[in-house]
PDB file of N, CA and C in Angstrom:
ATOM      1  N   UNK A   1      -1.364 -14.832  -4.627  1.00  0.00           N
ATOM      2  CA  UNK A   1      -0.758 -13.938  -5.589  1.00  0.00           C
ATOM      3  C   UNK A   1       0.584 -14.535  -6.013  1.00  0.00           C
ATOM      4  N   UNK A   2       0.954 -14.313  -7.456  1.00  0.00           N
ATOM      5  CA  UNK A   2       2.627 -14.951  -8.026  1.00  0.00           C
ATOM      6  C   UNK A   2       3.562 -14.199  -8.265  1.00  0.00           C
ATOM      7  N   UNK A   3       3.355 -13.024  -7.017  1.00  0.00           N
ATOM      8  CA  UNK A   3       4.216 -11.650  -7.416  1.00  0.00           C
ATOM      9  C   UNK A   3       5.053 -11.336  -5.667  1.00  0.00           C
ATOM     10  N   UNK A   4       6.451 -11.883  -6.290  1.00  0.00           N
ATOM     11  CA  UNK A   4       7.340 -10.957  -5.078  1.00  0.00           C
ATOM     12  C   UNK A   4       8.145 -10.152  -5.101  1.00  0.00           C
ATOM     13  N   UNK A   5       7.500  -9.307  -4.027  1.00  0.00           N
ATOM     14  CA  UNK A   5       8.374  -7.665  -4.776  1.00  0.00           C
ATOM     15  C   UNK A   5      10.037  -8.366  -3.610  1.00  0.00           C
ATOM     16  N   UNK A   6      10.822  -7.565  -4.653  1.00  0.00           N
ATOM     17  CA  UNK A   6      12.366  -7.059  -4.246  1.00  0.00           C
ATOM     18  C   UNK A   6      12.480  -6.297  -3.436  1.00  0.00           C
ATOM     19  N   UNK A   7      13.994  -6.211  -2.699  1.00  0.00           N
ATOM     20  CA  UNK A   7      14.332  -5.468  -2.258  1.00  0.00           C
ATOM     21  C   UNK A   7      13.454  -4.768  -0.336  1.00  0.00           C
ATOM     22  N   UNK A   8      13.466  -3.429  -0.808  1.00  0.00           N
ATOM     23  CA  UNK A   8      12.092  -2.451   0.225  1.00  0.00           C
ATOM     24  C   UNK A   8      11.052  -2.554  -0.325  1.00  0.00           C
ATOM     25  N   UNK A   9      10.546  -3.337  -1.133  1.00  0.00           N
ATOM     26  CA  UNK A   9       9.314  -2.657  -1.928  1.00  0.00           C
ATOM     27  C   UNK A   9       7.860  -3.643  -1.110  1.00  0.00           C
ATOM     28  N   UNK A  10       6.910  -3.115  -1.123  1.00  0.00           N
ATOM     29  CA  UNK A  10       5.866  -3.514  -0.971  1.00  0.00           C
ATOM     30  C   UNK A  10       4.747  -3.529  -1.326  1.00  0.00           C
ATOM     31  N   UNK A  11       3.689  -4.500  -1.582  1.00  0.00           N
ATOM     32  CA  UNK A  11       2.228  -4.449  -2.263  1.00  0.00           C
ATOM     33  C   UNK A  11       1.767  -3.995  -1.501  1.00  0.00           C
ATOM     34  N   UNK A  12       0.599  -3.170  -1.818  1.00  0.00           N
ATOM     35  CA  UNK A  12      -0.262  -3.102  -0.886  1.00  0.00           C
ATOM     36  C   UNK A  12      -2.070  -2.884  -2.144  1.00  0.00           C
ATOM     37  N   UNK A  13      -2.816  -3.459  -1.700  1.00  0.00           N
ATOM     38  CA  UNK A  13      -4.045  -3.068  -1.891  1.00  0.00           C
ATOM     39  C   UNK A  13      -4.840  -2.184  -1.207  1.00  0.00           C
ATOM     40  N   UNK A  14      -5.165  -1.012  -1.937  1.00  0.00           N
ATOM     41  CA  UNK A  14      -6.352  -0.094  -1.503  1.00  0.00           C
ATOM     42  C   UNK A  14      -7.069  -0.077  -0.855  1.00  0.00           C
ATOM     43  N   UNK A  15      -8.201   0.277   0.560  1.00  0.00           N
ATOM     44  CA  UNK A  15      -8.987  -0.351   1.168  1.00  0.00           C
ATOM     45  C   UNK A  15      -9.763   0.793   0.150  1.00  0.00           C
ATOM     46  N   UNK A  16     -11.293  -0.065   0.313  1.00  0.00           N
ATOM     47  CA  UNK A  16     -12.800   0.989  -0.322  1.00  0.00           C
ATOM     48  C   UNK A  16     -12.865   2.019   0.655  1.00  0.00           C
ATOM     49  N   UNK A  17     -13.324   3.654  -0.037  1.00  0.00           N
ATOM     50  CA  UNK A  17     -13.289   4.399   0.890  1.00  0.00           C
ATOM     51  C   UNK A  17     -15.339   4.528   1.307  1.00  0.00           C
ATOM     52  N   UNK A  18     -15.494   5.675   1.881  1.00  0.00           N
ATOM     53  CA  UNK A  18     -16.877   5.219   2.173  1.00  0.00           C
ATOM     54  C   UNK A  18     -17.538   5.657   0.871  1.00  0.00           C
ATOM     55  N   UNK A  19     -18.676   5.035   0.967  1.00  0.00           N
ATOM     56  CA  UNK A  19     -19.539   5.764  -0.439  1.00  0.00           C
ATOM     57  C   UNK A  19     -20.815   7.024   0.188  1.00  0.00           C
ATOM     58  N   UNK A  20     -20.385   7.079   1.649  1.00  0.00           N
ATOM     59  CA  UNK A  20     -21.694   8.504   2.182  1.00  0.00           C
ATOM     60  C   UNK A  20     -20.809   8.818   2.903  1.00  0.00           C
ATOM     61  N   UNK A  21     -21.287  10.162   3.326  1.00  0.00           N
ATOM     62  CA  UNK A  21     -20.906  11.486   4.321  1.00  0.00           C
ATOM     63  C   UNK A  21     -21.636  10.836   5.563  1.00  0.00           C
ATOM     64  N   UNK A  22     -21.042  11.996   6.532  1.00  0.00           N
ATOM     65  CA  UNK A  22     -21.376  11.180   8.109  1.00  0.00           C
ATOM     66  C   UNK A  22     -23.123  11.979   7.892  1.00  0.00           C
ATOM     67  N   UNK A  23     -23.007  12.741   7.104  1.00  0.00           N
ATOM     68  CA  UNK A  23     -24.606  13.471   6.556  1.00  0.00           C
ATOM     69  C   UNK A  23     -25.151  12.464   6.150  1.00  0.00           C
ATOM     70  N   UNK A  24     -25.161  11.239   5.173  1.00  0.00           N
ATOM     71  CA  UNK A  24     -26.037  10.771   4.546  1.00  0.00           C
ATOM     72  C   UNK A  24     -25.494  10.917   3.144  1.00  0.00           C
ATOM     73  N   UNK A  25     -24.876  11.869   2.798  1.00  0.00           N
ATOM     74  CA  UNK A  25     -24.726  12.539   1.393  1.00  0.00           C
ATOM     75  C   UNK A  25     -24.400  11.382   0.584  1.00  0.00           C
ATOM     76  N   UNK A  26     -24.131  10.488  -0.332  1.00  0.00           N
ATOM     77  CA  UNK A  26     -23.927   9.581  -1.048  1.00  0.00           C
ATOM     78  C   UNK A  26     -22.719  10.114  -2.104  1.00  0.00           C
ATOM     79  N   UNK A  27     -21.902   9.892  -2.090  1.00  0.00           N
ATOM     80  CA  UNK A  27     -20.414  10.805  -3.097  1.00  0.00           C
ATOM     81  C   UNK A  27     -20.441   9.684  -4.202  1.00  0.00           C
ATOM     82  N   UNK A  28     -20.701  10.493  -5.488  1.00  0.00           N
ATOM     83  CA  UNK A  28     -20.613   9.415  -6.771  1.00  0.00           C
ATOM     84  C   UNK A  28     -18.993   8.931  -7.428  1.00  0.00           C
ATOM     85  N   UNK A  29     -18.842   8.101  -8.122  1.00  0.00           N
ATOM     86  CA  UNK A  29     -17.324   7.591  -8.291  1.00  0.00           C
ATOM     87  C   UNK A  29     -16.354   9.115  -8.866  1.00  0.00           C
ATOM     88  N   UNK A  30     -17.204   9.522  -9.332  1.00  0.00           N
ATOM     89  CA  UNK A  30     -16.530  10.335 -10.473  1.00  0.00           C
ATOM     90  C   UNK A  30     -16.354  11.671  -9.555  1.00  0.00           C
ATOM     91  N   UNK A  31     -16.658  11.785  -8.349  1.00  0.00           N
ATOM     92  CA  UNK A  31     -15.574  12.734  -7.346  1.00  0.00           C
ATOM     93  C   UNK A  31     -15.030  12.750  -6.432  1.00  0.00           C
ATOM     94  N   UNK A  32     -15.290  11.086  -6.161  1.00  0.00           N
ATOM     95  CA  UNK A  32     -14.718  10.637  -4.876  1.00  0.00           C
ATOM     96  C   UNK A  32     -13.004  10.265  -5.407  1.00  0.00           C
ATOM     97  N   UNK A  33     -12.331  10.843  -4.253  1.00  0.00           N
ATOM     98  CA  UNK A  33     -11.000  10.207  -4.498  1.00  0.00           C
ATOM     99  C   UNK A  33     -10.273   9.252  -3.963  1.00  0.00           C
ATOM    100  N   UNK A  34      -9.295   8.909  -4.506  1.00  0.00           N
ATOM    101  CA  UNK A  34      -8.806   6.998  -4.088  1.00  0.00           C
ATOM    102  C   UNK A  34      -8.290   7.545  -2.376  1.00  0.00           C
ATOM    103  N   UNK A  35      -8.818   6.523  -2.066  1.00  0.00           N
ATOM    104  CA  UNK A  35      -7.911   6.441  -0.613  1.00  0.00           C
ATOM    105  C   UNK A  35      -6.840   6.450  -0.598  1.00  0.00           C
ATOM    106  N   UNK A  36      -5.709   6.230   0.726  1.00  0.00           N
ATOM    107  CA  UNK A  36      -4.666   6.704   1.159  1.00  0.00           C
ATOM    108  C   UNK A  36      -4.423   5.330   1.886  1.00  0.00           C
ATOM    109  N   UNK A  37      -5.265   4.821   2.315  1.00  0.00           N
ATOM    110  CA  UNK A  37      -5.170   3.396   3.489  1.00  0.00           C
ATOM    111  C   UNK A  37      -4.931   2.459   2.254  1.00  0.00           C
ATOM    112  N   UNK A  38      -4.189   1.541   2.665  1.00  0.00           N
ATOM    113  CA  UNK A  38      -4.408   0.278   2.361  1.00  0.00           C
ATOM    114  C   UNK A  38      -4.225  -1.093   2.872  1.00  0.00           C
ATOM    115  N   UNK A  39      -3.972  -2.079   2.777  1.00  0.00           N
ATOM    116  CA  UNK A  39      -3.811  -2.994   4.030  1.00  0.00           C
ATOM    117  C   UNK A  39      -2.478  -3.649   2.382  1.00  0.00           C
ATOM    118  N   UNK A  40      -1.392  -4.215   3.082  1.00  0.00           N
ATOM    119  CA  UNK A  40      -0.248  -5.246   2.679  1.00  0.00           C
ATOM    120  C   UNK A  40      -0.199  -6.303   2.254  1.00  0.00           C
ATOM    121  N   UNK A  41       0.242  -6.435   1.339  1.00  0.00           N
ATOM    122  CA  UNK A  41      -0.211  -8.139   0.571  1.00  0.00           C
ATOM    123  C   UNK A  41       0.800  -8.604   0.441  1.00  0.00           C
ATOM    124  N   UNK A  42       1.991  -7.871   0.143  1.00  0.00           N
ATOM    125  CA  UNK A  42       3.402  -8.717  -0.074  1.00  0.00           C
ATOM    126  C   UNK A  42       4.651  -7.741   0.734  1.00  0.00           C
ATOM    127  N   UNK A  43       5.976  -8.511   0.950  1.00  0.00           N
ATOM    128  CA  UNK A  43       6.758  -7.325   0.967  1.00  0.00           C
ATOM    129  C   UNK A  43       8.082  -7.861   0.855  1.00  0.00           C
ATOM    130  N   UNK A  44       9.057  -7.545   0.429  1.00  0.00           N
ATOM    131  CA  UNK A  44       9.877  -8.020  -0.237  1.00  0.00           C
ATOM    132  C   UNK A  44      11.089  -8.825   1.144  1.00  0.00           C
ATOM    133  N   UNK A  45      12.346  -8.846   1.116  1.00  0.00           N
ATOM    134  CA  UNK A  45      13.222  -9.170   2.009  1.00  0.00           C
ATOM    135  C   UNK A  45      13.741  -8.295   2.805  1.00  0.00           C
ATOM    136  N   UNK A  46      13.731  -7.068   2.490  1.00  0.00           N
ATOM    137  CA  UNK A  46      14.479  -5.966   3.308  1.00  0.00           C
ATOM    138  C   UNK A  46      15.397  -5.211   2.274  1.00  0.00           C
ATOM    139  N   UNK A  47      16.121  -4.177   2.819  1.00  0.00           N
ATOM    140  CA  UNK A  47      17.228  -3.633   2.197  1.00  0.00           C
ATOM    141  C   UNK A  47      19.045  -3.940   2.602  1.00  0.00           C
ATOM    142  N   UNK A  48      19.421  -3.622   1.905  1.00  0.00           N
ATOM    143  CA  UNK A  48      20.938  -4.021   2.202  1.00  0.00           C
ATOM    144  C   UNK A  48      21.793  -2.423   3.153  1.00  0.00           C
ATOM    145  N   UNK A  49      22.526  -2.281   4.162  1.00  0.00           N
ATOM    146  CA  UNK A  49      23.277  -1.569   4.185  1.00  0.00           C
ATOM    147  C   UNK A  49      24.832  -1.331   3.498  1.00  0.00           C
ATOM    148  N   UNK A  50      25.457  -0.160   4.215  1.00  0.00           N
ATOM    149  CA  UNK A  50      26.874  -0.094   3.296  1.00  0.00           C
ATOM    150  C   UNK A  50      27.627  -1.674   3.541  1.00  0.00           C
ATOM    151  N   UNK A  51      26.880  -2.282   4.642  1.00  0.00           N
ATOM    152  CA  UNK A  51      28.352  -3.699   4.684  1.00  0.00           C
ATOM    153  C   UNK A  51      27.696  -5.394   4.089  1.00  0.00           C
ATOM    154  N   UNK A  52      26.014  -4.803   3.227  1.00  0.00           N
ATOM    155  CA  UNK A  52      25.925  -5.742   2.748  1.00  0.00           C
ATOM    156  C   UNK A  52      25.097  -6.540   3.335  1.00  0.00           C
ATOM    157  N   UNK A  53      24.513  -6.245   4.807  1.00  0.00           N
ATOM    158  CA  UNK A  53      23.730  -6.969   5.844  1.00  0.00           C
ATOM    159  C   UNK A  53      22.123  -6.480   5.670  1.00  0.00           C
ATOM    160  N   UNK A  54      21.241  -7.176   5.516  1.00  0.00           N
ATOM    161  CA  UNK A  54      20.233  -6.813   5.208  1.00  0.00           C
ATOM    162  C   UNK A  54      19.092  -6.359   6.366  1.00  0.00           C
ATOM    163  N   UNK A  55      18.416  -5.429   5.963  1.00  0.00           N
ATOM    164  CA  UNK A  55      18.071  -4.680   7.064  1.00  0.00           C
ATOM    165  C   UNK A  55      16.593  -5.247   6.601  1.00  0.00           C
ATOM    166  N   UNK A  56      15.852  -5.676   7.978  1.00  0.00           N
ATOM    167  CA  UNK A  56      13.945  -6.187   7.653  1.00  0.00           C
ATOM    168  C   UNK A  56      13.380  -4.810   7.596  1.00  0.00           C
ATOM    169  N   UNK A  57      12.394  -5.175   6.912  1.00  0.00           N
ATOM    170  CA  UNK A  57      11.208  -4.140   6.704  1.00  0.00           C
ATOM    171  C   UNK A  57      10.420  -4.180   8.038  1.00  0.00           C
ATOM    172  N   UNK A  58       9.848  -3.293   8.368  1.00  0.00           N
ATOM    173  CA  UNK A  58       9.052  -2.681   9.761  1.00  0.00           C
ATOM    174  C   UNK A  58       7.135  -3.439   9.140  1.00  0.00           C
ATOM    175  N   UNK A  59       7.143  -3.269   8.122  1.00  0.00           N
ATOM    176  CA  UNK A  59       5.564  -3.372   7.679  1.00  0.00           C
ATOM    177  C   UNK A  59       5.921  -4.955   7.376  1.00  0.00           C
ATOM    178  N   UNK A  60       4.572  -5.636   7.491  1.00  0.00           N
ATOM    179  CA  UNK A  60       3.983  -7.277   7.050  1.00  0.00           C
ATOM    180  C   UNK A  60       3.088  -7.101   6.859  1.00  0.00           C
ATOM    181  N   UNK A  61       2.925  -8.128   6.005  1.00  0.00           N
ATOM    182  CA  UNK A  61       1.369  -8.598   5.115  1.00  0.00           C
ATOM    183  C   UNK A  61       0.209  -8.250   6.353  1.00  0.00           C
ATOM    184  N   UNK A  62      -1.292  -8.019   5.622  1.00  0.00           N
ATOM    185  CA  UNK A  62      -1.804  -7.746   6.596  1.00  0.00           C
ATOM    186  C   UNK A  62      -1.846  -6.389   7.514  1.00  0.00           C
ATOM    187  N   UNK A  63      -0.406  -6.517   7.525  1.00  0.00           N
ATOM    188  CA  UNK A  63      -0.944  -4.461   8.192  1.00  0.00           C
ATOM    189  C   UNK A  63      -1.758  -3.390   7.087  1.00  0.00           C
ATOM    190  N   UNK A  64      -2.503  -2.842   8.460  1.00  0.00           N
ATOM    191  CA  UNK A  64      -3.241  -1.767   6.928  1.00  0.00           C
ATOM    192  C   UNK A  64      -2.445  -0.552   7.428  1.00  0.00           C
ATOM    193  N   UNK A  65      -1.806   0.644   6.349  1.00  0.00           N
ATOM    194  CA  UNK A  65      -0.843   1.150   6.657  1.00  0.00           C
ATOM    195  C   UNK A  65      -1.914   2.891   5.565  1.00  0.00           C
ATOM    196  N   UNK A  66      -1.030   4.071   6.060  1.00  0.00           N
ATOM    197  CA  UNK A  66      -1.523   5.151   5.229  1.00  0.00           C
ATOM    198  C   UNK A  66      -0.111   5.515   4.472  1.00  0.00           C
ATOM    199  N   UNK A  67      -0.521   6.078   3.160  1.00  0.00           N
ATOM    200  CA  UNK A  67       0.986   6.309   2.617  1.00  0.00           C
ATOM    201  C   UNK A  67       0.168   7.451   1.644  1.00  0.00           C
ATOM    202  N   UNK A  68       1.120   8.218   1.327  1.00  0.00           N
ATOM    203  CA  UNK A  68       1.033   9.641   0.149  1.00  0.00           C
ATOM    204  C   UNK A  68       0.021   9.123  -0.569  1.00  0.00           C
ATOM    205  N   UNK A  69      -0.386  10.682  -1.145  1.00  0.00           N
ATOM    206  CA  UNK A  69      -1.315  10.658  -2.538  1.00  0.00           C
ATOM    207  C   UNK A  69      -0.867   9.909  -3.576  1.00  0.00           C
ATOM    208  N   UNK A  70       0.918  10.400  -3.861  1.00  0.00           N
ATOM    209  CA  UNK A  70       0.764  10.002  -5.001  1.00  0.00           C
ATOM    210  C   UNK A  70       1.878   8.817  -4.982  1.00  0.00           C
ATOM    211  N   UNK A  71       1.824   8.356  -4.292  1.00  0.00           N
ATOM    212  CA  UNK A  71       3.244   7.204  -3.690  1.00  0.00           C
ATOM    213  C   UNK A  71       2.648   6.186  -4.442  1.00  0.00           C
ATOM    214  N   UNK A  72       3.810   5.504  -4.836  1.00  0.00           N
ATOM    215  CA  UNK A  72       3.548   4.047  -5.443  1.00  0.00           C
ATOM    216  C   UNK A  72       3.400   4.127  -6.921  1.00  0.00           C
ATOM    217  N   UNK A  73       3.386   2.778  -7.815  1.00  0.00           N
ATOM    218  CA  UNK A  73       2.951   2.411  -8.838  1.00  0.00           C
ATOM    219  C   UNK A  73       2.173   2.140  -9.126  1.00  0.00           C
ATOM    220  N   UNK A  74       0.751   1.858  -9.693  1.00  0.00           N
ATOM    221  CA  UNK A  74       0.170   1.085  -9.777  1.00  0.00           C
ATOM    222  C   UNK A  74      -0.143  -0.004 -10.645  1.00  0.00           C
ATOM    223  N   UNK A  75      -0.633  -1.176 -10.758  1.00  0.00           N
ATOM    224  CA  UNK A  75      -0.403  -2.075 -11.188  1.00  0.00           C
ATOM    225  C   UNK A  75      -1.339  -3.077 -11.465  1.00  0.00           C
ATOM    226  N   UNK A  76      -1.954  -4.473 -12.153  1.00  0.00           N
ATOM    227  CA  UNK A  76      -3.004  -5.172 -12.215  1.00  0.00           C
ATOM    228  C   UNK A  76      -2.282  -6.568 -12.391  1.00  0.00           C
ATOM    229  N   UNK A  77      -2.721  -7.302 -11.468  1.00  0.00           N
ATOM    230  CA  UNK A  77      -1.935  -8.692 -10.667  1.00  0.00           C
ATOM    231  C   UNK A  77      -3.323  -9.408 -10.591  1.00  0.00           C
ATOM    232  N   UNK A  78      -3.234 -10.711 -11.778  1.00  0.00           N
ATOM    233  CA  UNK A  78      -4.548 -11.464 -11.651  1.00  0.00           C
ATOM    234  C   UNK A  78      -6.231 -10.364 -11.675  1.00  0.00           C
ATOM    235  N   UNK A  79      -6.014  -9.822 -12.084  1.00  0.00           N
ATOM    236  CA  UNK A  79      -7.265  -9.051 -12.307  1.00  0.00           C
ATOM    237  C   UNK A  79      -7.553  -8.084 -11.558  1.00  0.00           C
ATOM    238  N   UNK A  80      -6.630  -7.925 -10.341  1.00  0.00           N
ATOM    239  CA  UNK A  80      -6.682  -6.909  -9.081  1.00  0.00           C
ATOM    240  C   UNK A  80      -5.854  -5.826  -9.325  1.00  0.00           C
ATOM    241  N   UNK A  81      -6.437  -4.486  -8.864  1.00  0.00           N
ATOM    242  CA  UNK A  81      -5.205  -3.247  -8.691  1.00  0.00           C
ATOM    243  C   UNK A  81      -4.512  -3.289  -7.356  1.00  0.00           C
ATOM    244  N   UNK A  82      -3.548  -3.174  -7.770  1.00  0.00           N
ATOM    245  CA  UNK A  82      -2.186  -2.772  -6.085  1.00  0.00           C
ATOM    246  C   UNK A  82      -1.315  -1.638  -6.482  1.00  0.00           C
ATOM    247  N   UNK A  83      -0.715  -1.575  -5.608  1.00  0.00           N
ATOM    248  CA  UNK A  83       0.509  -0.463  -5.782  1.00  0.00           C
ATOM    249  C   UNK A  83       1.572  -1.086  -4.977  1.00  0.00           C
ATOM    250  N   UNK A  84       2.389  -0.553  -5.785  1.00  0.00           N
ATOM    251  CA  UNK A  84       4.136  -1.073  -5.381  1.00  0.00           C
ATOM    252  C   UNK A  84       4.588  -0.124  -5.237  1.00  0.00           C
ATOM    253  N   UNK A  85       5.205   0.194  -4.026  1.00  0.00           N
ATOM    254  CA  UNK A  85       5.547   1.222  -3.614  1.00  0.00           C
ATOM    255  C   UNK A  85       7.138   0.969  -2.260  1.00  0.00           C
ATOM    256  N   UNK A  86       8.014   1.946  -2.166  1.00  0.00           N
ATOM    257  CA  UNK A  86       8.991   1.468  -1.386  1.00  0.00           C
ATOM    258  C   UNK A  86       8.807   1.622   0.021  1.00  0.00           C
ATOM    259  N   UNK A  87       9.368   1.423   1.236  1.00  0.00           N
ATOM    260  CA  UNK A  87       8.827   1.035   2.339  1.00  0.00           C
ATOM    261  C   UNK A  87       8.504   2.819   3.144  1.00  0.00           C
ATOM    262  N   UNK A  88       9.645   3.158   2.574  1.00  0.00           N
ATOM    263  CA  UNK A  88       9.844   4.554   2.987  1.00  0.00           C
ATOM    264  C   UNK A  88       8.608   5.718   2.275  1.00  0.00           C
ATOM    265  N   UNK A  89       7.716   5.059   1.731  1.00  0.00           N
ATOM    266  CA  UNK A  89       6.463   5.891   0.750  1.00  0.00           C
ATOM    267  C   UNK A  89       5.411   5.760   2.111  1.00  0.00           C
ATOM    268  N   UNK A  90       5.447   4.424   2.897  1.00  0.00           N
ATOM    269  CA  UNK A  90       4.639   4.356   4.197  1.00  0.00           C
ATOM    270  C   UNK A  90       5.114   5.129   5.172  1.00  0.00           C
ATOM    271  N   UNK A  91       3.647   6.255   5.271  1.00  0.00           N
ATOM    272  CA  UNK A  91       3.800   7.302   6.364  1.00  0.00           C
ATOM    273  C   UNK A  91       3.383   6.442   7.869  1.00  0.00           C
ATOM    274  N   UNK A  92       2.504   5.089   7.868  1.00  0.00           N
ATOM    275  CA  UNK A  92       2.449   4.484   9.245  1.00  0.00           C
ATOM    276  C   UNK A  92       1.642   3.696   8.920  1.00  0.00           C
ATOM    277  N   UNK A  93       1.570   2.962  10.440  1.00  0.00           N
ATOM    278  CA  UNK A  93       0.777   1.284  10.231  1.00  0.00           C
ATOM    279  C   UNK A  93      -0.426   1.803  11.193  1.00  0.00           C
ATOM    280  N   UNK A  94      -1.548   1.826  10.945  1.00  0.00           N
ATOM    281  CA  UNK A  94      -2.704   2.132  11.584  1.00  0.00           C
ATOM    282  C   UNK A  94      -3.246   0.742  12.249  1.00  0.00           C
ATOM    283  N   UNK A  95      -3.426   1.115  13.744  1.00  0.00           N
ATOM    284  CA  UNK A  95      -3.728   0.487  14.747  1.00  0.00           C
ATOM    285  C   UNK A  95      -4.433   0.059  15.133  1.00  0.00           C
TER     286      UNK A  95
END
């Protein structure tokens, strides 16, 4: 990818959610809703405090993390959707 986010900010790509119920049921696009997971593709340098010292981000590439419904930007990078979103939009890094 030729995209580095600034600052707190971080990529992340969507993971696919399932396309059946633990029933069998098969959920068509048009009512299934976007996931919440995604796994990290970029993340910027950190943030600055009041004295100017930069503080690291907790998340790296690779973690798959859950964050809000409606958190983030979204965006199309080489033909792919992501969301850019700030570090603090990540509710956690799933284990």
């Amino acid at each position: 990818m030729k995209f580095r986010p600034l600052h707190d900010r971080v990529v992340v790509r969507r993971v696919e959610s399932e396309q059946k119920t633990a029933g069998g049921i098969i959920i068509p696009d048009t009512v299934k809703e976007k996931p919440q997971e995604g796994e990290v593709v970029a993340v910027g340098p950190g943030a600055r405090d009041e004295q100017g010292k930069l503080i690291a981000l907790d998340v790296k590439a690779g973690d798959r993390v859950l964050f809000g419904k409606w958190s983030g930007t979204e965006v199309k990078i080489d033909g792919a959707e992501y969301l850019i979103m700030k570090e603090s939009d990540i509710l956690g890094i799933v284990a």
